[in-house]
Protein backbone atom coordinates (compact mmCIF):
# COMPACT_ATOMS: atom_id res chain seq x y z
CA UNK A 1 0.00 0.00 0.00
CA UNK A 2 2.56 2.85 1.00
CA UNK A 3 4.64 0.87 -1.96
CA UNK A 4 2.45 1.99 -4.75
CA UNK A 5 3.01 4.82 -7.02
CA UNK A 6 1.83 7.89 -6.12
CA UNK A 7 0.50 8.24 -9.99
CA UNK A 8 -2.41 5.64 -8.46
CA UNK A 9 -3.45 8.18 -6.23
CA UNK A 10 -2.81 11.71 -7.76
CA UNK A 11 -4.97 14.21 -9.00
CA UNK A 12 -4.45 14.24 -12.84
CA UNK A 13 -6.03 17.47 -13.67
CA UNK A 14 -6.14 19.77 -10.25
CA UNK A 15 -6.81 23.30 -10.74
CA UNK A 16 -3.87 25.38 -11.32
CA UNK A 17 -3.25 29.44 -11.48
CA UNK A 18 -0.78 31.25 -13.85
CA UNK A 19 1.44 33.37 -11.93
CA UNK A 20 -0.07 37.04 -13.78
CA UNK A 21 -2.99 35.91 -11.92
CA UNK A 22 -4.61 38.89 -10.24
CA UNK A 23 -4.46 38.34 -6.32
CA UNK A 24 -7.91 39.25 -6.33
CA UNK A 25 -8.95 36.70 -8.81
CA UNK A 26 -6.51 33.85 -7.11
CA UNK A 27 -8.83 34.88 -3.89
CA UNK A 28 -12.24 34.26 -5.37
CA UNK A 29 -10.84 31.06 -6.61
CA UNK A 30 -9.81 29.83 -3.42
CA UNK A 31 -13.10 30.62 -1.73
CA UNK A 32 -14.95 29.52 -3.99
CA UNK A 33 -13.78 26.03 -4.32
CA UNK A 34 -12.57 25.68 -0.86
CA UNK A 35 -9.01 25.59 -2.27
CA UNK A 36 -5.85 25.69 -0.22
CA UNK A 37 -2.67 25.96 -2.30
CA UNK A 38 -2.52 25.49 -5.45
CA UNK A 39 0.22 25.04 -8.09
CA UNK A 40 0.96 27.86 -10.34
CA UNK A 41 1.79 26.58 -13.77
CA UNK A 42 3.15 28.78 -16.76
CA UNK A 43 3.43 26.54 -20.17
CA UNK A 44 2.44 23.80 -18.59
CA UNK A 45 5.58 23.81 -16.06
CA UNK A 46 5.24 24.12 -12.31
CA UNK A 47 7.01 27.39 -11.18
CA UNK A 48 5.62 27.83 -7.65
CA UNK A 49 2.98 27.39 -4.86
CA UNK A 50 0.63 29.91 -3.07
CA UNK A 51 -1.03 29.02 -0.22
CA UNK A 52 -3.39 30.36 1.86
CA UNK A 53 -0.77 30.82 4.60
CA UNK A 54 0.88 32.89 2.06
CA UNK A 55 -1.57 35.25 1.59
CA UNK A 56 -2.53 35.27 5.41
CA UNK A 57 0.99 36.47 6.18
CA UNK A 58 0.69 39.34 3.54
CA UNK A 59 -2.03 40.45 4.77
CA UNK A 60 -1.36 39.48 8.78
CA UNK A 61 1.94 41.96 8.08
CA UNK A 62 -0.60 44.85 7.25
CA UNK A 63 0.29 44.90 3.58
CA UNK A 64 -2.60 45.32 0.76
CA UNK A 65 -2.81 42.73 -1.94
CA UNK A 66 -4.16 45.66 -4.50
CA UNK A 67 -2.20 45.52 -7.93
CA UNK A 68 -0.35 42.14 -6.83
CA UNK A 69 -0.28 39.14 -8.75
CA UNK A 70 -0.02 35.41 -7.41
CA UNK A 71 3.91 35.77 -8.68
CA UNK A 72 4.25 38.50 -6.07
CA UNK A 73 3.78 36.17 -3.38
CA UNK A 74 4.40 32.70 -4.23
CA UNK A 75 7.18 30.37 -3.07
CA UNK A 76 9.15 29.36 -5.89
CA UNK A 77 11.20 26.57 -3.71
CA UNK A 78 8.22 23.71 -3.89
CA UNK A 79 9.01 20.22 -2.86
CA UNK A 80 7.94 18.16 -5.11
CA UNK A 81 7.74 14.29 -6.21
CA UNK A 82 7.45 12.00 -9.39
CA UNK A 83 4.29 10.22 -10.80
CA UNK A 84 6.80 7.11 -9.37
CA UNK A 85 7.73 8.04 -6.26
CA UNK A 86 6.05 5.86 -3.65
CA UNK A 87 2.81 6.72 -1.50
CA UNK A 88 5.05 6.30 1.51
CA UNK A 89 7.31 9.05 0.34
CA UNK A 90 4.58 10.95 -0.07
CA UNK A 91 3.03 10.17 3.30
CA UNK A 92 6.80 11.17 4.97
CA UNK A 93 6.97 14.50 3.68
CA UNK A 94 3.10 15.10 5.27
CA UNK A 95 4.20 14.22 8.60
CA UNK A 96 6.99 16.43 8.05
CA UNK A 97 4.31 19.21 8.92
CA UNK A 98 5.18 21.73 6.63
CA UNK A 99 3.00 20.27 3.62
CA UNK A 100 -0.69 19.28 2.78
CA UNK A 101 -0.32 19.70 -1.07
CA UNK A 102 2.54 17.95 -3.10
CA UNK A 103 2.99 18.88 -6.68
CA UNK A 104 3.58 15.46 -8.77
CA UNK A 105 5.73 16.95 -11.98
CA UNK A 106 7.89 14.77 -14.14
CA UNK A 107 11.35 14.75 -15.39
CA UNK A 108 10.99 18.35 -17.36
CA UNK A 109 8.89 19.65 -14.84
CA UNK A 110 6.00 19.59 -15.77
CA UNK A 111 2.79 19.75 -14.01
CA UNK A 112 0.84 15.90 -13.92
CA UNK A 113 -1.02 16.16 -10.71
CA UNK A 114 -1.00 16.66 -7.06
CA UNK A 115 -1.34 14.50 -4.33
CA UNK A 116 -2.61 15.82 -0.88
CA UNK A 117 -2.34 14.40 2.85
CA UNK A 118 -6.03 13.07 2.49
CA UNK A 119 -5.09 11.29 -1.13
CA UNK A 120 -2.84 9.42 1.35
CA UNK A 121 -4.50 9.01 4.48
CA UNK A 122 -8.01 7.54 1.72
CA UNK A 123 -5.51 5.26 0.23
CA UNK A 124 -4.34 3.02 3.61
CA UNK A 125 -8.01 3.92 4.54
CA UNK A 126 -9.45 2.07 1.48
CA UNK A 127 -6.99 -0.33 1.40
CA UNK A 128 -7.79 -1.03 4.55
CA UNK A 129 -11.36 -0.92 5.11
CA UNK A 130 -13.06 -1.39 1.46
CA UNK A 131 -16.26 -0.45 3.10
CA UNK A 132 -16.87 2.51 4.92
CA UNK A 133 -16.40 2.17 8.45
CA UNK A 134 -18.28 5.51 9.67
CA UNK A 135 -21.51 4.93 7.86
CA UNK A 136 -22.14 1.30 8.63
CA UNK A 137 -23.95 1.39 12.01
CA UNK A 138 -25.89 4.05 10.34
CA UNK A 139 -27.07 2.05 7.20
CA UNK A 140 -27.54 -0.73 9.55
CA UNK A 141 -29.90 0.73 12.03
């Protein structure tokens, strides 16, 4: 299970933002569709992150977000793994903490997915327990 491929598991076509990407705009998105981080992709190669916690801190610091685009404040130093890299690699750099989103890119960098902490943790879960554990004193009342 934590020996299969990440690529099993991934996200092939997550939402993305292209770093001219108003700040504004990258905020609607985010609300809108519950959204985290997301990868920010320019010809189809990933070239940074923004987060959330990104924008919080901007903002936290006092400083206005009018005018700025998502290149303005995303991190451009994004850990990422392979569509081979393991699930277990995957899981390792979660419990590192620092991560919830990992970009899966291949060898020219470019963007074929993400995998998140809860692609992981439904995985083992599934693998697991085929049938859903929370539900089933429910259905069977």
């Amino acid at each position: 299970m934590l020996n299969e491929q990440v690529r099993h598991i991934m996200t092939t076509d997550p939402q993305v933002v292209d770093p001219e990407q108003s700040i504004g705009n990258l905020m609607e998105l985010m609300e809108s569709q519950s959204l985290n981080q997301l990868p920010v992709v320019e010809e189809g190669k990933l070239v940074g992150l923004i987060t959330t916690f990104d924008l919080w801190k901007h903002t936290k610091a006092g400083k206005s977000t009018e005018g700025l685009t998502v290149k303005d404040l995303m991190i451009t130093n994004v850990v990422r793994i392979t569509p081979l890299d393991k699930v277990g690699t995957a899981a390792e750099l979660f419990m590192d903490k620092r991560f919830k989103t990992l970009p899966v890119v291949n060898l020219r960098n470019e963007l074929k997915g993400v995998v998140t902490s809860f692609d992981v943790l439904k995985h083992i879960l599934n693998e697991e327990y085929p049938r859903p554990i929370l539900y089933q004193d429910v259905l069977e009342a």
